[in-house]
N, C-alpha and C. Protein backbone atom coordinates (compact mmCIF):
# COMPACT_ATOMS: atom_id res chain seq x y z
N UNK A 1 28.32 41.80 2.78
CA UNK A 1 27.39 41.89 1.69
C UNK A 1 26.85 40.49 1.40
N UNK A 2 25.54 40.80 1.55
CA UNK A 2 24.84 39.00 0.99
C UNK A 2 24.21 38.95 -1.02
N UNK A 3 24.28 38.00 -1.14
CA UNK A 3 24.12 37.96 -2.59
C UNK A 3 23.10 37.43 -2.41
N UNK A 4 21.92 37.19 -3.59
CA UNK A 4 20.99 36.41 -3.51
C UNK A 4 20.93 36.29 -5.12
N UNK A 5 21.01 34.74 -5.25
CA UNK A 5 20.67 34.40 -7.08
C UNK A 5 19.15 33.62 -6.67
N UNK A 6 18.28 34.10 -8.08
CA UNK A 6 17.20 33.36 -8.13
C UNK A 6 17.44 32.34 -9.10
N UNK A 7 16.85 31.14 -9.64
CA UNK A 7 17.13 30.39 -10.36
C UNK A 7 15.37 29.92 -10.97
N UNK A 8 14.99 29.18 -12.03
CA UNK A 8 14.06 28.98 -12.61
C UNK A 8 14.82 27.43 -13.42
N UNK A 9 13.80 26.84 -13.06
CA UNK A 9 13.78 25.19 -13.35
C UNK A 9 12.87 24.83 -14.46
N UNK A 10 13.25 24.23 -15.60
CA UNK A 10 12.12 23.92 -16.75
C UNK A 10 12.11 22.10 -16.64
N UNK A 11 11.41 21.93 -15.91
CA UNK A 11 11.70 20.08 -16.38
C UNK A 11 11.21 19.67 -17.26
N UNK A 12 11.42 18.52 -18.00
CA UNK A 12 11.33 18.37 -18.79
C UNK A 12 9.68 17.24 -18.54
N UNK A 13 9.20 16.78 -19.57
CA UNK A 13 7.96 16.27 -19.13
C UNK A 13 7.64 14.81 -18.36
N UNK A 14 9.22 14.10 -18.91
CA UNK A 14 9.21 13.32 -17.93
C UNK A 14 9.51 13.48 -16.26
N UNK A 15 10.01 14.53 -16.18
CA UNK A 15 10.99 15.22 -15.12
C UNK A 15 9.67 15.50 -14.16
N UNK A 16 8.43 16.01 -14.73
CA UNK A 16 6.65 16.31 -14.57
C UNK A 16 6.31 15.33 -13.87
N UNK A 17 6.78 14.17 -14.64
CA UNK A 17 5.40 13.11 -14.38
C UNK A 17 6.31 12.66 -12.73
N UNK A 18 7.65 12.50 -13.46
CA UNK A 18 8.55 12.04 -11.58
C UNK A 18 7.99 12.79 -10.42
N UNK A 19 8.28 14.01 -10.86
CA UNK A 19 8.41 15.01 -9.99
C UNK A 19 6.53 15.00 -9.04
N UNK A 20 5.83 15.02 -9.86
CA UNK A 20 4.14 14.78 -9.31
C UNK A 20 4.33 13.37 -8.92
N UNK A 21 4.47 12.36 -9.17
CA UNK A 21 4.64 11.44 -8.49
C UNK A 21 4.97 10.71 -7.27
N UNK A 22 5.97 11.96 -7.07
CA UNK A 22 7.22 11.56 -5.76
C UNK A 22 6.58 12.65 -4.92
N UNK A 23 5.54 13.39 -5.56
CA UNK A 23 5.34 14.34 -4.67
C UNK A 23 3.55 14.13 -3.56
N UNK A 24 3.06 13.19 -4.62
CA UNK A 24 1.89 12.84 -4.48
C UNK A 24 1.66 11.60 -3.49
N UNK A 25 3.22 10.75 -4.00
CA UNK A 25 3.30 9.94 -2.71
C UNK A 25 3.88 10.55 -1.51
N UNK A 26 4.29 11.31 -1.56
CA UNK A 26 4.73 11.73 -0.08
C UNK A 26 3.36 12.13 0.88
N UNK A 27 2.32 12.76 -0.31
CA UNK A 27 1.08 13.64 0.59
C UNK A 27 0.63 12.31 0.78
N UNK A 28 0.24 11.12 0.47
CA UNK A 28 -0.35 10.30 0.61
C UNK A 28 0.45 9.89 1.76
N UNK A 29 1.64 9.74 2.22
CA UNK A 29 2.64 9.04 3.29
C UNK A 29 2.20 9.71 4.59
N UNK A 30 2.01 11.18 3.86
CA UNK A 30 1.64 12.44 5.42
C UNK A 30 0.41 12.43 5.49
N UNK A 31 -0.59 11.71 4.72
CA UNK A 31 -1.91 12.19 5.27
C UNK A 31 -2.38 10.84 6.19
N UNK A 32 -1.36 9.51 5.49
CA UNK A 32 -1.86 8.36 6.70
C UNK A 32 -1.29 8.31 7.88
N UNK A 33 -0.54 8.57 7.56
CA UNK A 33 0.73 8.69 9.07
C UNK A 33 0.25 10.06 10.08
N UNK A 34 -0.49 11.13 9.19
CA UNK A 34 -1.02 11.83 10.69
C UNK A 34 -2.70 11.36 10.87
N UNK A 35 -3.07 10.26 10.05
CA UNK A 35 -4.39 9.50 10.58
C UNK A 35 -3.93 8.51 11.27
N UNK A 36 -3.09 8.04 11.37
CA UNK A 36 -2.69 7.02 12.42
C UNK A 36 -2.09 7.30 13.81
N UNK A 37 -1.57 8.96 13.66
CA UNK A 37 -1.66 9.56 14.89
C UNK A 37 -2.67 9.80 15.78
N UNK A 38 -3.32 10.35 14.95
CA UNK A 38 -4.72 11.22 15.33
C UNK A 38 -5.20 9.93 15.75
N UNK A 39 -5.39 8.71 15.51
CA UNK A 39 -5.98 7.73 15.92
C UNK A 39 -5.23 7.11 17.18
N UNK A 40 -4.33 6.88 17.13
CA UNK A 40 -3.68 6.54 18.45
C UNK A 40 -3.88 7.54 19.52
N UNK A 41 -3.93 8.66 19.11
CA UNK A 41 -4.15 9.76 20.31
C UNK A 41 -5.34 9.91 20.73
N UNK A 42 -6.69 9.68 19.90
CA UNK A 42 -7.77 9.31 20.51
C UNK A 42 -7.84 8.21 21.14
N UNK A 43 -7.10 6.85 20.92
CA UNK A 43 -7.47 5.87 22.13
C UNK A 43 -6.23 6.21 22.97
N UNK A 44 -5.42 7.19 22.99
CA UNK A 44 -5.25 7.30 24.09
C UNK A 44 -3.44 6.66 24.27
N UNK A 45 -3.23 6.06 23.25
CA UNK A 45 -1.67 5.71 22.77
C UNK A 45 -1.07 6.61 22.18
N UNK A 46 0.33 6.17 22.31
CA UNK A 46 1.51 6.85 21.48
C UNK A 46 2.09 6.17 20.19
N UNK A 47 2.53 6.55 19.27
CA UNK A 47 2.76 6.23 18.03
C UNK A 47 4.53 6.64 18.15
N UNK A 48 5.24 6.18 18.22
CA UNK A 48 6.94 6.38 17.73
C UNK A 48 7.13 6.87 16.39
N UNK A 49 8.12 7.53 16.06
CA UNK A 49 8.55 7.61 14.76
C UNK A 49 9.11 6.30 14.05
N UNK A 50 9.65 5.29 14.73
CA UNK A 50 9.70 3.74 14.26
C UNK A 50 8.28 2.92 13.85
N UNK A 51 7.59 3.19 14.36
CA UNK A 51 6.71 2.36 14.61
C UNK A 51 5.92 2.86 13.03
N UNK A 52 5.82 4.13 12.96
CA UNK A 52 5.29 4.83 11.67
C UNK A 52 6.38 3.92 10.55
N UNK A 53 7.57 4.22 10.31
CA UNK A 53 8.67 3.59 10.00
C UNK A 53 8.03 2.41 9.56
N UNK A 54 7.73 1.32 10.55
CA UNK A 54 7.64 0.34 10.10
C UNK A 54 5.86 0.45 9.37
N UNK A 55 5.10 0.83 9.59
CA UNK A 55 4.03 0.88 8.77
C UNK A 55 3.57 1.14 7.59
N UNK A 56 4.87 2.11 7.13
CA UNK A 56 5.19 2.65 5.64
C UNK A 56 5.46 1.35 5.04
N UNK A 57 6.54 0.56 5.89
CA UNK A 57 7.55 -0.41 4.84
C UNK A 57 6.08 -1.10 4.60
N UNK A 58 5.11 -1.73 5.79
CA UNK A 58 4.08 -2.67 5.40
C UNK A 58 3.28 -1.95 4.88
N UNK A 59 2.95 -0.74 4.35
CA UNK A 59 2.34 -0.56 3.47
C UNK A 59 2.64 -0.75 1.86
N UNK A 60 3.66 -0.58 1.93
CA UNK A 60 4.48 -0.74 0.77
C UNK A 60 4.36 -2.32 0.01
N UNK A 61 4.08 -2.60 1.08
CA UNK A 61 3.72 -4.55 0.54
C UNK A 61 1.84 -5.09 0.39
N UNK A 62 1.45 -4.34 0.67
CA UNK A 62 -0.17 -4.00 0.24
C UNK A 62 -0.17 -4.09 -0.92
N UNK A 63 -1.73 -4.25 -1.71
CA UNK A 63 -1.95 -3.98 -3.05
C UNK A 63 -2.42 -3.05 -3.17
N UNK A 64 -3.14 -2.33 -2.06
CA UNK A 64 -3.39 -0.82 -2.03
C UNK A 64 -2.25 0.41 -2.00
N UNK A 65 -1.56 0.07 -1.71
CA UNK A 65 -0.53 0.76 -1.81
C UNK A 65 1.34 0.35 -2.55
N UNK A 66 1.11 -0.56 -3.13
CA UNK A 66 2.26 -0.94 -4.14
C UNK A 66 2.62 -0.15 -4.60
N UNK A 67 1.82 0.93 -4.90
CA UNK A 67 2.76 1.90 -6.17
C UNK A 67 4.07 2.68 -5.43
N UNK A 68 3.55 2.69 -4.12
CA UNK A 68 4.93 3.71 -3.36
C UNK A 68 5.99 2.85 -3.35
N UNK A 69 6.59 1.81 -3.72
CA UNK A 69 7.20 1.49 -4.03
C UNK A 69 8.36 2.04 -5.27
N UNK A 70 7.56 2.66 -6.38
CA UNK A 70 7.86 2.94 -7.27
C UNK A 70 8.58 4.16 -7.28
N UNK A 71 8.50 4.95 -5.98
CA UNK A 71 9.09 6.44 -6.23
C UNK A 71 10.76 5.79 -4.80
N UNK A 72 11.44 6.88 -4.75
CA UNK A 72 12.30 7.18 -3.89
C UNK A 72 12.03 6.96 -2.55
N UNK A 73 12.76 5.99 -2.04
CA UNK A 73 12.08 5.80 0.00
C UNK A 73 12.51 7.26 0.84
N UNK A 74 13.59 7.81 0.10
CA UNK A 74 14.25 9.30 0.88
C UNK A 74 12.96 10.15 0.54
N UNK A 75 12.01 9.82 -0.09
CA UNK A 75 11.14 11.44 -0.60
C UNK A 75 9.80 10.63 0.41
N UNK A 76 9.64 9.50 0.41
CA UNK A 76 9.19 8.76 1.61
C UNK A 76 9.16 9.14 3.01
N UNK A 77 10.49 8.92 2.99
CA UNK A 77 10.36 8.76 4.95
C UNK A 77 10.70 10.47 5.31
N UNK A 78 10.98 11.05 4.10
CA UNK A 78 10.82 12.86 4.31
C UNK A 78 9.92 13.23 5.00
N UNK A 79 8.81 12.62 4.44
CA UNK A 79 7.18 12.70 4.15
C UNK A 79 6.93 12.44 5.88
N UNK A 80 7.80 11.39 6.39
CA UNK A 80 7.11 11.03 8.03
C UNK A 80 8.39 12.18 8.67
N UNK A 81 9.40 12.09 8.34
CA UNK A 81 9.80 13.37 9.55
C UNK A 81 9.56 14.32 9.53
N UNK A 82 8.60 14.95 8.36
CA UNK A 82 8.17 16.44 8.13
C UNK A 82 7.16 16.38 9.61
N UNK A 83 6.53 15.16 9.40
CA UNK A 83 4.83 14.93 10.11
C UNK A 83 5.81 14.85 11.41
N UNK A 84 6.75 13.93 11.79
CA UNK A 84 7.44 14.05 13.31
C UNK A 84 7.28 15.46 13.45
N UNK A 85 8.41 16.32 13.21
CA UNK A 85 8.73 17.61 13.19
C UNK A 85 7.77 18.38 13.57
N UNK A 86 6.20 18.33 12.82
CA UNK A 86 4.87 18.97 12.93
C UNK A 86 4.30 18.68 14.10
N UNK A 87 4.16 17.50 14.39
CA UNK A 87 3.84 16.82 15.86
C UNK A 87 4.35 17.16 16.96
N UNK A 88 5.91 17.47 16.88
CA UNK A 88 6.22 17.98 18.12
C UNK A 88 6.18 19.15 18.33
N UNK A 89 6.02 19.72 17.28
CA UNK A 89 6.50 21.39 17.57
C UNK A 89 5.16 21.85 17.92
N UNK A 90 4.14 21.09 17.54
CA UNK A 90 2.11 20.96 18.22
C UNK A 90 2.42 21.04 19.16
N UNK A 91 2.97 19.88 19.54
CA UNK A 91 2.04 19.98 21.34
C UNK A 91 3.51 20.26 22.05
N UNK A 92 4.59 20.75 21.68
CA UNK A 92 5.71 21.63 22.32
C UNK A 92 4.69 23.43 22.77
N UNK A 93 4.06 23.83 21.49
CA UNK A 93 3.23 25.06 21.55
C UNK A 93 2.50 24.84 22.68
N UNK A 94 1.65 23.98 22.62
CA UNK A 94 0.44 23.76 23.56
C UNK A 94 0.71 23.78 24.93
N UNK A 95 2.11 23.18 25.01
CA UNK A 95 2.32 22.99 26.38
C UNK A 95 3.51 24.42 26.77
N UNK A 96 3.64 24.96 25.88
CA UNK A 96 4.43 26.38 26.28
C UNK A 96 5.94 26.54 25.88
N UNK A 97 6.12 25.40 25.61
CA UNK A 97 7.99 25.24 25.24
C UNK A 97 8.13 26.02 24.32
């Protein structure tokens, strides 16, 4: 026999502002990191999951991007192994695996 509990979360409003925050930097982490794919793959290079790695940290030292500093690096570098994960399991499809 399997059980299943549902649960319902009220945060509180600071809990709001974290929670959009940490979440907004992550889309911002995944939308450069798969433009910097997409760009390496048009000229024709490969991009590592280190190499992304290290582009986050130097972004992080930008003035354009200082604020990611401010949230959690784990809700961060989530943000690039989601995009790993997405990447391979792409062109794993494409190629039949």
């Amino acid at each position: 026999m399997q059980l299943r509990y549902s649960y319902r979360v009220y945060p509180t409003p600071g809990q709001q502002t974290a929670l959009a925050q940490a979440l907004g930097c992550a889309r911002v982490v995944y939308n450069d990191a798969l433009a910097a794919r997409k760009e390496a793959f048009d000229n024709g290079e490969r991009l590592s999951d280190a190499e992304l790695s290290k582009r986050l940290t130097a972004a992080k030292a930008t003035p354009d991007r200082v604020w990611l500093g401010e949230v959690s690096s784990v809700v961060l570098q989530q943000a690039l192994a989601d995009l790993n994960t997405a990447y391979r399991n792409f062109f794993a499809s494409v190629t039949g695996k």
